[in-house]
PDB file of N, CA and C in Angstrom:
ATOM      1  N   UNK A   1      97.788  74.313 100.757  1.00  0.00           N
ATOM      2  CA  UNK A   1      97.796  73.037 101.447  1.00  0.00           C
ATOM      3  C   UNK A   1      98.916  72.996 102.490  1.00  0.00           C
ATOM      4  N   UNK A   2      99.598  73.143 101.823  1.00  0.00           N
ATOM      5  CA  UNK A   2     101.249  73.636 103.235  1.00  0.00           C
ATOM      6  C   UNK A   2     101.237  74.606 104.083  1.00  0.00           C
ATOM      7  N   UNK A   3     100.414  75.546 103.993  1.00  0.00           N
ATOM      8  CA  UNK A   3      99.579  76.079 105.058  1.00  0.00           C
ATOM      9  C   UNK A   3      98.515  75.619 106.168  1.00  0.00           C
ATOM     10  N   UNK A   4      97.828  74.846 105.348  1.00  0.00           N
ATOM     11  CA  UNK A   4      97.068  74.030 106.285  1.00  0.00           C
ATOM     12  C   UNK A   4      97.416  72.769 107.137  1.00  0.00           C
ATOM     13  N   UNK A   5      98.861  72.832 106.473  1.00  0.00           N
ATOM     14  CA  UNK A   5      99.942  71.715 107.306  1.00  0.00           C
ATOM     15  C   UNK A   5     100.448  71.905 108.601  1.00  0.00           C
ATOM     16  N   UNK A   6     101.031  73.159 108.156  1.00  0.00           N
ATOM     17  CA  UNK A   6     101.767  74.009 109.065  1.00  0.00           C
ATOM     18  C   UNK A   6     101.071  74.651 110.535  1.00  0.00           C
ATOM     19  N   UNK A   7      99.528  74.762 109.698  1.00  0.00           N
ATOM     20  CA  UNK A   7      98.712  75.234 111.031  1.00  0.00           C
ATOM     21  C   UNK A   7      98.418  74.467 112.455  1.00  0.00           C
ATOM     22  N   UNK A   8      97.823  73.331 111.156  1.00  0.00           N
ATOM     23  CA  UNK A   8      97.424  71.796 111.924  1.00  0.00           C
ATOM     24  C   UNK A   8      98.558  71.210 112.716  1.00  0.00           C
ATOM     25  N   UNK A   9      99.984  71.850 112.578  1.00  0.00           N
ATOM     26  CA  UNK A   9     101.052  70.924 113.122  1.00  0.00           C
ATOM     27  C   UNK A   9     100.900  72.180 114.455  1.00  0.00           C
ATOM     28  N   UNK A  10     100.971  73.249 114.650  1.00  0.00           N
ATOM     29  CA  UNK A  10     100.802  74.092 115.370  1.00  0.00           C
ATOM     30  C   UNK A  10     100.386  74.052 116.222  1.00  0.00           C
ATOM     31  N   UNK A  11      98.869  74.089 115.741  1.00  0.00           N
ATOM     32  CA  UNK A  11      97.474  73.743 117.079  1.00  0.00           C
ATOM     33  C   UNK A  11      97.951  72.303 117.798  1.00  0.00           C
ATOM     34  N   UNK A  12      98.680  71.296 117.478  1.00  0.00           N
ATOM     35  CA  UNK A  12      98.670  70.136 117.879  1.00  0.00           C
ATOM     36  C   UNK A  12      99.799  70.287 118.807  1.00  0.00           C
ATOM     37  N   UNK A  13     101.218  71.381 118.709  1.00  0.00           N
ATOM     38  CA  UNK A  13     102.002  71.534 119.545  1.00  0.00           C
ATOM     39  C   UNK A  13     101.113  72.082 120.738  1.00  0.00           C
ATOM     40  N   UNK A  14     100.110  73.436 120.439  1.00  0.00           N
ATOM     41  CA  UNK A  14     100.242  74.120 121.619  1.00  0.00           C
ATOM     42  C   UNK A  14      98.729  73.281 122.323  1.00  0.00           C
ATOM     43  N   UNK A  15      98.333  72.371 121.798  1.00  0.00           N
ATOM     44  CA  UNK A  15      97.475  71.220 122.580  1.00  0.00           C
ATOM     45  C   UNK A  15      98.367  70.484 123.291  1.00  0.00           C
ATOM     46  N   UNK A  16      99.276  70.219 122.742  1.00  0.00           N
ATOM     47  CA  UNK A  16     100.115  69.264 123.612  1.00  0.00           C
ATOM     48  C   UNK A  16     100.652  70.091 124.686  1.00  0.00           C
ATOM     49  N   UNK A  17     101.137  71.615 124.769  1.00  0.00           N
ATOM     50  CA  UNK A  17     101.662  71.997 125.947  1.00  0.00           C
ATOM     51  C   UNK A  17     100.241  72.238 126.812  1.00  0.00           C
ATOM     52  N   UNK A  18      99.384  72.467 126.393  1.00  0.00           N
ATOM     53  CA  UNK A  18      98.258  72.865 127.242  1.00  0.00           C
ATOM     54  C   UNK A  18      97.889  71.398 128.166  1.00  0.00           C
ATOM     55  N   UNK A  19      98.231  70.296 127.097  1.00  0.00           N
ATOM     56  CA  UNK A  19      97.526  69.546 128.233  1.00  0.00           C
ATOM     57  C   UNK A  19      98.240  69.185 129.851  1.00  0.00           C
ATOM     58  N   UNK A  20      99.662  69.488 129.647  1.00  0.00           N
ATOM     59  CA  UNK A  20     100.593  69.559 130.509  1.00  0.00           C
ATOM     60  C   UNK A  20     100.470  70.440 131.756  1.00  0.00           C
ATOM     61  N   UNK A  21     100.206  71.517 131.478  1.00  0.00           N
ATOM     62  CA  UNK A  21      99.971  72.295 132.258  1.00  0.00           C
ATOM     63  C   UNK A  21      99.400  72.222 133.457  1.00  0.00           C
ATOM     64  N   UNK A  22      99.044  73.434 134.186  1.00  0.00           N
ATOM     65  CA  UNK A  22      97.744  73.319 135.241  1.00  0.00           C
ATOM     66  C   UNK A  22      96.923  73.651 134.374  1.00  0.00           C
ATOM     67  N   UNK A  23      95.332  73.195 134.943  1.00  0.00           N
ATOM     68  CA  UNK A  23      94.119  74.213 134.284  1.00  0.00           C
ATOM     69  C   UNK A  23      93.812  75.370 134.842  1.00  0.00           C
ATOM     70  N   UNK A  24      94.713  76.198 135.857  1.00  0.00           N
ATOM     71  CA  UNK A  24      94.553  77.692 136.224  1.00  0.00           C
ATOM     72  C   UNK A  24      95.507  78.200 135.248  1.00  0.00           C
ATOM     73  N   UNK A  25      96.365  77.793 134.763  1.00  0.00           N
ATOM     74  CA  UNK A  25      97.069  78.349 134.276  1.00  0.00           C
ATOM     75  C   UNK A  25      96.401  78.356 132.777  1.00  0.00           C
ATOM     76  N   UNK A  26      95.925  77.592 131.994  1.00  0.00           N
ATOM     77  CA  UNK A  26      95.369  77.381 131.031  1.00  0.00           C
ATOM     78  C   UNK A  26      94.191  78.190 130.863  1.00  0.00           C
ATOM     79  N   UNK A  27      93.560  78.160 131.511  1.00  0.00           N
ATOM     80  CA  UNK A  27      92.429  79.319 132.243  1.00  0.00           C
ATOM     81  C   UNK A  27      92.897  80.744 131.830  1.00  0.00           C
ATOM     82  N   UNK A  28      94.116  81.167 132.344  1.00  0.00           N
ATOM     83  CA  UNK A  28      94.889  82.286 132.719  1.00  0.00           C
ATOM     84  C   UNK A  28      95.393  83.154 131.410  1.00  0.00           C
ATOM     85  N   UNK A  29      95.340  82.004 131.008  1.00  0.00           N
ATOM     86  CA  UNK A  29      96.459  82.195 128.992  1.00  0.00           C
ATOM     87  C   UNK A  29      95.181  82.451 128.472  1.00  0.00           C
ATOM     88  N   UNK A  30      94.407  81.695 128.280  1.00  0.00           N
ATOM     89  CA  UNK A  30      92.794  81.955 127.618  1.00  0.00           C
ATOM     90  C   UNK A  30      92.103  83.067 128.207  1.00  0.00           C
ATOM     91  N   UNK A  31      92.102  83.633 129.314  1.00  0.00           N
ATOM     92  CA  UNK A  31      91.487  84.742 129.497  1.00  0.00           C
ATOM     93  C   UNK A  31      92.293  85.874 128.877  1.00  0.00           C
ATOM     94  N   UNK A  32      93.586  85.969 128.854  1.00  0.00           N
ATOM     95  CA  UNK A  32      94.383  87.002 128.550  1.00  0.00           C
ATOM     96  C   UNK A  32      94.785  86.844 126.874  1.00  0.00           C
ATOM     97  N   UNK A  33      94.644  86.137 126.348  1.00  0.00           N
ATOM     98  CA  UNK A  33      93.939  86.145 124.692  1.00  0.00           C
ATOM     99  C   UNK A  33      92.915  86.947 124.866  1.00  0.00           C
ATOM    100  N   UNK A  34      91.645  86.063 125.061  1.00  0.00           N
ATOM    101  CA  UNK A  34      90.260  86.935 125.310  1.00  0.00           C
ATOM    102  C   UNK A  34      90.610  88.531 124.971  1.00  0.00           C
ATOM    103  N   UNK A  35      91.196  88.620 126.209  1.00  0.00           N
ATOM    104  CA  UNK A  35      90.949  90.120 126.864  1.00  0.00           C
ATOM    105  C   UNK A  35      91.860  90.840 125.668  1.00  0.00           C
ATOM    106  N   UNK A  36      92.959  90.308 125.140  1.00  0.00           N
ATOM    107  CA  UNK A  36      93.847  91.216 123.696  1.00  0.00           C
ATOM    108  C   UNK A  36      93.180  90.778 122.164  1.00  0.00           C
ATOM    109  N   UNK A  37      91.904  90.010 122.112  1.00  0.00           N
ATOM    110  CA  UNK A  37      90.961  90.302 120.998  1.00  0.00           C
ATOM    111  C   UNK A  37      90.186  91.161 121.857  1.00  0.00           C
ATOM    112  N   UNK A  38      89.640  90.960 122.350  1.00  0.00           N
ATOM    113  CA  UNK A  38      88.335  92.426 123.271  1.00  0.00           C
ATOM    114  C   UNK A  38      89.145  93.477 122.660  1.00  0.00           C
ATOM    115  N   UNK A  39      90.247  93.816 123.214  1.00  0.00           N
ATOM    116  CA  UNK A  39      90.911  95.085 122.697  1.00  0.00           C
ATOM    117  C   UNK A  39      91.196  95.583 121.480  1.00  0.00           C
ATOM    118  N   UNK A  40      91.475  94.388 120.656  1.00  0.00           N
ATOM    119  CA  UNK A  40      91.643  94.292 119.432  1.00  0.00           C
ATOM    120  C   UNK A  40      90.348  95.005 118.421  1.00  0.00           C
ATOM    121  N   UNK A  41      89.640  94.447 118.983  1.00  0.00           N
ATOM    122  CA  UNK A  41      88.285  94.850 118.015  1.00  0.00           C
ATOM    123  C   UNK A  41      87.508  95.850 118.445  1.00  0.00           C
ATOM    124  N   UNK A  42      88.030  96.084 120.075  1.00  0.00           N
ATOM    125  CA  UNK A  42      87.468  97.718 120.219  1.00  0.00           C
ATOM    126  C   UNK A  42      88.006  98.663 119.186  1.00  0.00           C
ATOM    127  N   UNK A  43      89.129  98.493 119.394  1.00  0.00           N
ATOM    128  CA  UNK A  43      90.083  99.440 118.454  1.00  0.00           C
ATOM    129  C   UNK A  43      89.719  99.782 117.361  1.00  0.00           C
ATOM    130  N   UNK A  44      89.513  98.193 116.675  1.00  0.00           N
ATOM    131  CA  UNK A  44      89.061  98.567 115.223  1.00  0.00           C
ATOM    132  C   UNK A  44      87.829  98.762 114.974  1.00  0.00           C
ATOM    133  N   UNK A  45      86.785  98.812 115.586  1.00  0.00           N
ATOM    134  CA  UNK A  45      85.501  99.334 115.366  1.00  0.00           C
ATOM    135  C   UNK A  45      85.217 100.719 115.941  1.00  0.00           C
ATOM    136  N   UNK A  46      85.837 101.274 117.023  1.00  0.00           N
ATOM    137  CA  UNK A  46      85.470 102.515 117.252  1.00  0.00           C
ATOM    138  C   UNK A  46      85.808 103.342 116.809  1.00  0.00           C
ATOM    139  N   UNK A  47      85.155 104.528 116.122  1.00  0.00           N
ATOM    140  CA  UNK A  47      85.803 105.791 115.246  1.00  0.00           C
ATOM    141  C   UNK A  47      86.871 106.312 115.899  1.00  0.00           C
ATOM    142  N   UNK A  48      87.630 106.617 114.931  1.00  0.00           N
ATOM    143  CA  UNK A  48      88.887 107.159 115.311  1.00  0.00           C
ATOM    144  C   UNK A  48      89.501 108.080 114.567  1.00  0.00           C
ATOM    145  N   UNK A  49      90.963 108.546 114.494  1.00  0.00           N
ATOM    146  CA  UNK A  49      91.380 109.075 113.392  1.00  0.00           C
ATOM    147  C   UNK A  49      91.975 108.068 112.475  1.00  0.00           C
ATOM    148  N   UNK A  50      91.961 107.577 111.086  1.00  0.00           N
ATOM    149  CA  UNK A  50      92.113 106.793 110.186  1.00  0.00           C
ATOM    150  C   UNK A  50      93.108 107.569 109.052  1.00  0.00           C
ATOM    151  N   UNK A  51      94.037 106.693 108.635  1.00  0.00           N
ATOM    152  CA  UNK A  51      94.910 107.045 107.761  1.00  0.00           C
ATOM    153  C   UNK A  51      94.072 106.355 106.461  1.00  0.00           C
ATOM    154  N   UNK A  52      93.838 107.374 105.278  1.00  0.00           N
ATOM    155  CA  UNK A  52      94.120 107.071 104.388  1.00  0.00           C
ATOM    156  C   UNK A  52      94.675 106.381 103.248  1.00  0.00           C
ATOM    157  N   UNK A  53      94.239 105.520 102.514  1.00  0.00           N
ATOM    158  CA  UNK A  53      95.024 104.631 101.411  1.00  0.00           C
ATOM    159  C   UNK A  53      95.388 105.785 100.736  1.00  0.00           C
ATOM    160  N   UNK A  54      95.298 106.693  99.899  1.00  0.00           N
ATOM    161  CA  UNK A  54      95.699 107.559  99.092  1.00  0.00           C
ATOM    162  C   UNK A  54      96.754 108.439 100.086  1.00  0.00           C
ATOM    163  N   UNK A  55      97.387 108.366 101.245  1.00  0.00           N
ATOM    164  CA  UNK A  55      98.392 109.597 101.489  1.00  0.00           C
ATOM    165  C   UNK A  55      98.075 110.854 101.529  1.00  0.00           C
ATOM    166  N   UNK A  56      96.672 111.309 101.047  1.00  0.00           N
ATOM    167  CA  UNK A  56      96.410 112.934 101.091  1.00  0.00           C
ATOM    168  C   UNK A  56      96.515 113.466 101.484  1.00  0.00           C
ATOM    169  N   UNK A  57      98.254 113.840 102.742  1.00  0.00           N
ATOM    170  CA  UNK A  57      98.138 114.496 103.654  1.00  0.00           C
ATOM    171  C   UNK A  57      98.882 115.600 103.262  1.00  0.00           C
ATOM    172  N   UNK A  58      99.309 117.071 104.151  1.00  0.00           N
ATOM    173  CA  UNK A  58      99.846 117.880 103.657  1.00  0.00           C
ATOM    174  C   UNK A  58     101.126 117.667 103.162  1.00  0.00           C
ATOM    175  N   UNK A  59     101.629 118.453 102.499  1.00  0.00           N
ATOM    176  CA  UNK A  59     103.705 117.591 101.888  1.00  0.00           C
ATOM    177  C   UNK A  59     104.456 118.913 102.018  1.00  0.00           C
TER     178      UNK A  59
END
């Protein structure tokens, strides 16, 4: 529940700076999120080399 406090108090700060702003600039911040999940989830969906939970590497 104090998590869901903490969040809700959050989103309501960075609403409040957004509304301040310009909307190019707001625009600007939201595209460049966007674009670092795009990246984000390329990453993690395309095969790659993957580490192991077990450590099995040479010692």
């Amino acid at each position: 529940m104090l998590f869901l406090v903490g969040a809700l108090l959050v989103l309501g700060v960075v609403l409040g700076a957004v509304a301040h702003v310009p909307v190019p600039v707001s625009v600007g911040a939201g595209l460049a999120i966007a674009l670092w999940l795009a990246v984000f989830a390329a990453r993690e969906r395309l095969p790659g080399r993957r580490r192991t939970a077990g450590g099995g590497g040479a010692r």
